[in-house]
C-alpha atoms as a PDB file:
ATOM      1  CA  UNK A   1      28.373  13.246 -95.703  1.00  0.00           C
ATOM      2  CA  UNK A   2      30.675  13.436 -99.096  1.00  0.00           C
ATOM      3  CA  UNK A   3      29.801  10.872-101.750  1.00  0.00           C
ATOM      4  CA  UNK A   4      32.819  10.006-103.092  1.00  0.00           C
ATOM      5  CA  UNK A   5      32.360   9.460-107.013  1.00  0.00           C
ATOM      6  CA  UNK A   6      35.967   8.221-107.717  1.00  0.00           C
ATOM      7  CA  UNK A   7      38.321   6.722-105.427  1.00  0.00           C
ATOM      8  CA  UNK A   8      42.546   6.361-106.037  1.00  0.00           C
ATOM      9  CA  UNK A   9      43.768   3.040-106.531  1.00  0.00           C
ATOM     10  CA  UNK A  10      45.014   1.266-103.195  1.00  0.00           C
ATOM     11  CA  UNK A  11      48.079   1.629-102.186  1.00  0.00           C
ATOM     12  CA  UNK A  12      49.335  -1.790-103.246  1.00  0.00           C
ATOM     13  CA  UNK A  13      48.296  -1.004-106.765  1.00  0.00           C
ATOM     14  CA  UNK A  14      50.311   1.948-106.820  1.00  0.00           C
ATOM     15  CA  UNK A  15      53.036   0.316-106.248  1.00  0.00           C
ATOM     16  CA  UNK A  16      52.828  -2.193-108.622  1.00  0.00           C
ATOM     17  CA  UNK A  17      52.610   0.203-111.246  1.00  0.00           C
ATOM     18  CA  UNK A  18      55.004   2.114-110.228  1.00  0.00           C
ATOM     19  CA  UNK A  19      57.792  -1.297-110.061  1.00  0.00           C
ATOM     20  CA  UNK A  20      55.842  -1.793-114.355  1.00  0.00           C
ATOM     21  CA  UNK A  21      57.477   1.654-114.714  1.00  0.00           C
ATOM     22  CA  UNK A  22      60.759   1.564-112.791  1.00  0.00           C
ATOM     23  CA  UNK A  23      60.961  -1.525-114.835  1.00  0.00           C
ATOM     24  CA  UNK A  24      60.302   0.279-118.220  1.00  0.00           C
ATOM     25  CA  UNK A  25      62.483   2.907-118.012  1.00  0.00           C
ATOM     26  CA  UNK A  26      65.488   1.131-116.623  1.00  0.00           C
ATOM     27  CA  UNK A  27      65.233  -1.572-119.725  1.00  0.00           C
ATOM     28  CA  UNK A  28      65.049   1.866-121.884  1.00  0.00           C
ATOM     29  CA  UNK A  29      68.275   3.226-120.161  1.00  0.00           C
ATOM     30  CA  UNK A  30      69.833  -0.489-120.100  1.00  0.00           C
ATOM     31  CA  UNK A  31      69.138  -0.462-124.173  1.00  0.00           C
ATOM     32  CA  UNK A  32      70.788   3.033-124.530  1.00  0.00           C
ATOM     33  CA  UNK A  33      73.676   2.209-122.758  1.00  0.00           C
ATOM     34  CA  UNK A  34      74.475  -0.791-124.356  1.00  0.00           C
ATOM     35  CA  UNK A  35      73.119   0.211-128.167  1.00  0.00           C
ATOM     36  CA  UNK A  36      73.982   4.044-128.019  1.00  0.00           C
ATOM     37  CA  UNK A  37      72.918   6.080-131.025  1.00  0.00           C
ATOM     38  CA  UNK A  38      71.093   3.294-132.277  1.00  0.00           C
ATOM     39  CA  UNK A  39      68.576   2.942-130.042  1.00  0.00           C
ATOM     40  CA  UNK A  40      67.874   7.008-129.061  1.00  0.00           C
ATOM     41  CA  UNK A  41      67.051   6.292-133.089  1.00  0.00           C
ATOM     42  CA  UNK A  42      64.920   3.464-132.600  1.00  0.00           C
ATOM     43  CA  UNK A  43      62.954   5.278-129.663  1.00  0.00           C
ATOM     44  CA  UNK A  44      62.921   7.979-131.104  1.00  0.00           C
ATOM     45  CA  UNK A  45      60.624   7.065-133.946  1.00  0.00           C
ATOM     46  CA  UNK A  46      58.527   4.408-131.908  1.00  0.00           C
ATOM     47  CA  UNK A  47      57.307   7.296-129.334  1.00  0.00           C
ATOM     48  CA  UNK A  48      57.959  10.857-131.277  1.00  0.00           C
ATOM     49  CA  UNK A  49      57.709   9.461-134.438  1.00  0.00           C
ATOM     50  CA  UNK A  50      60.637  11.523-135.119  1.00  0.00           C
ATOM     51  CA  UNK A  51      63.546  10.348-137.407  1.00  0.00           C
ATOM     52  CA  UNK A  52      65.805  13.087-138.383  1.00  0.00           C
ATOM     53  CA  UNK A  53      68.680  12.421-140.015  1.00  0.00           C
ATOM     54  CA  UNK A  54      70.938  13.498-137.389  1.00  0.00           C
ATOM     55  CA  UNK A  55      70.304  14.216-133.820  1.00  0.00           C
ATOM     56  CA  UNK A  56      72.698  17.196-133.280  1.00  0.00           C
ATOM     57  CA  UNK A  57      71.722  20.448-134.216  1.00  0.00           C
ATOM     58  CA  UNK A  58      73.647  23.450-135.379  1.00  0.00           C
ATOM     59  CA  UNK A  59      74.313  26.254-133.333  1.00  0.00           C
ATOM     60  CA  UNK A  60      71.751  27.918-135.905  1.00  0.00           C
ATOM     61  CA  UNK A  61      69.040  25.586-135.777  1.00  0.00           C
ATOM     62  CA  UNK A  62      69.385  26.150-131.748  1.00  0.00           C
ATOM     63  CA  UNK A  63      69.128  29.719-131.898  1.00  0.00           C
ATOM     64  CA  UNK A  64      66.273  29.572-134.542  1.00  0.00           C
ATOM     65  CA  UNK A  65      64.731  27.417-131.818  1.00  0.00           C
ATOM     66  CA  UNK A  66      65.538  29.863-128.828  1.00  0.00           C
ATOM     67  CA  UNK A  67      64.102  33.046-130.749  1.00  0.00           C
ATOM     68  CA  UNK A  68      61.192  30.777-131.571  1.00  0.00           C
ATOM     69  CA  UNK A  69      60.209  29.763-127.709  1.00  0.00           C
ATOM     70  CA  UNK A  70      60.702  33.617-127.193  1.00  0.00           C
ATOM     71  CA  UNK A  71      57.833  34.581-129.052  1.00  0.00           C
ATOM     72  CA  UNK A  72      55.686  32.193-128.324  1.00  0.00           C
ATOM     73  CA  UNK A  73      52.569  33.416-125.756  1.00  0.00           C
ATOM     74  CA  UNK A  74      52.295  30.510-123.320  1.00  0.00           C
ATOM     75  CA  UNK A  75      49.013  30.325-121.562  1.00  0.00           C
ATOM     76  CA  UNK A  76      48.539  30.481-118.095  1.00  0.00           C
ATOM     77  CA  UNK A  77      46.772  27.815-116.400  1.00  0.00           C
ATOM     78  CA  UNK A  78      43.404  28.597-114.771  1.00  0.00           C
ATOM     79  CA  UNK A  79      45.082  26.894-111.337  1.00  0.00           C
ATOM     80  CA  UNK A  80      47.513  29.679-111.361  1.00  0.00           C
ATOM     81  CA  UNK A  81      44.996  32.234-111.690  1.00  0.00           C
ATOM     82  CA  UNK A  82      43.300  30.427-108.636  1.00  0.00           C
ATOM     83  CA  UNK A  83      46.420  30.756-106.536  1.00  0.00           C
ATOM     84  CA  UNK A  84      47.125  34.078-107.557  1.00  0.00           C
ATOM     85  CA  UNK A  85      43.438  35.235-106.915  1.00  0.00           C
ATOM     86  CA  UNK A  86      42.566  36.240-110.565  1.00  0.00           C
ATOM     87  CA  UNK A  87      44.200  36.990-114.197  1.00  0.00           C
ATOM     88  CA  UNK A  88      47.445  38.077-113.062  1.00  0.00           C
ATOM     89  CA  UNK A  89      46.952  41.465-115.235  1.00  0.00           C
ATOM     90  CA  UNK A  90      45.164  42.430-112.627  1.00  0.00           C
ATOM     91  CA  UNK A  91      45.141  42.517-108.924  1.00  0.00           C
ATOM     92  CA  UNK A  92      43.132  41.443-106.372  1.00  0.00           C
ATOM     93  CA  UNK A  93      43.299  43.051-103.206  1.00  0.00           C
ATOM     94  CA  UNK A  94      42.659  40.611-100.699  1.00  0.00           C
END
């Protein structure tokens, strides 16, 4: 028989975290909405601590941004290799 080691929370549980975020995010949205600018700003530097001193970026800074994303090598997660049945340089007859 399976021993289970760790068990989800009930179902109840769930969903009382998931009304704590529902809750969280609309007071976030409610705060944007009625503040604007002011409190992207505010957010921004209590979870990013980000603060630049404007928000919109140049069509430069965009494509500098773009070209940089290109070049960067993002890994591939082992799951995908799972799925796919190996490193997907090579393949695995199945």
């Amino acid at each position: 028989m399976a021993e289970y080691l760790k068990r989800g929370k009930p179902a109840e549980a769930r969903a009382e975290d998931d009304a704590k975020v529902r809750a969280t995010v609309e007071g976030i949205l409610g705060d944007i909405e009625a503040r604007g600018d002011a409190a992207v700003r505010e957010l921004s530097e209590k979870f990013d601590g980000y603060t630049p001193t404007a928000f919109r970026l140049s069509d430069s800074e965009i494509e500098a941004a773009m070209q940089k994303s290109r070049t960067v090598r993002w890994p591939i997660s082992a799951s995908h290799r799972t799925r796919s049945g190996g490193s997907p340089r090579c393949r695995n007859p199945r």
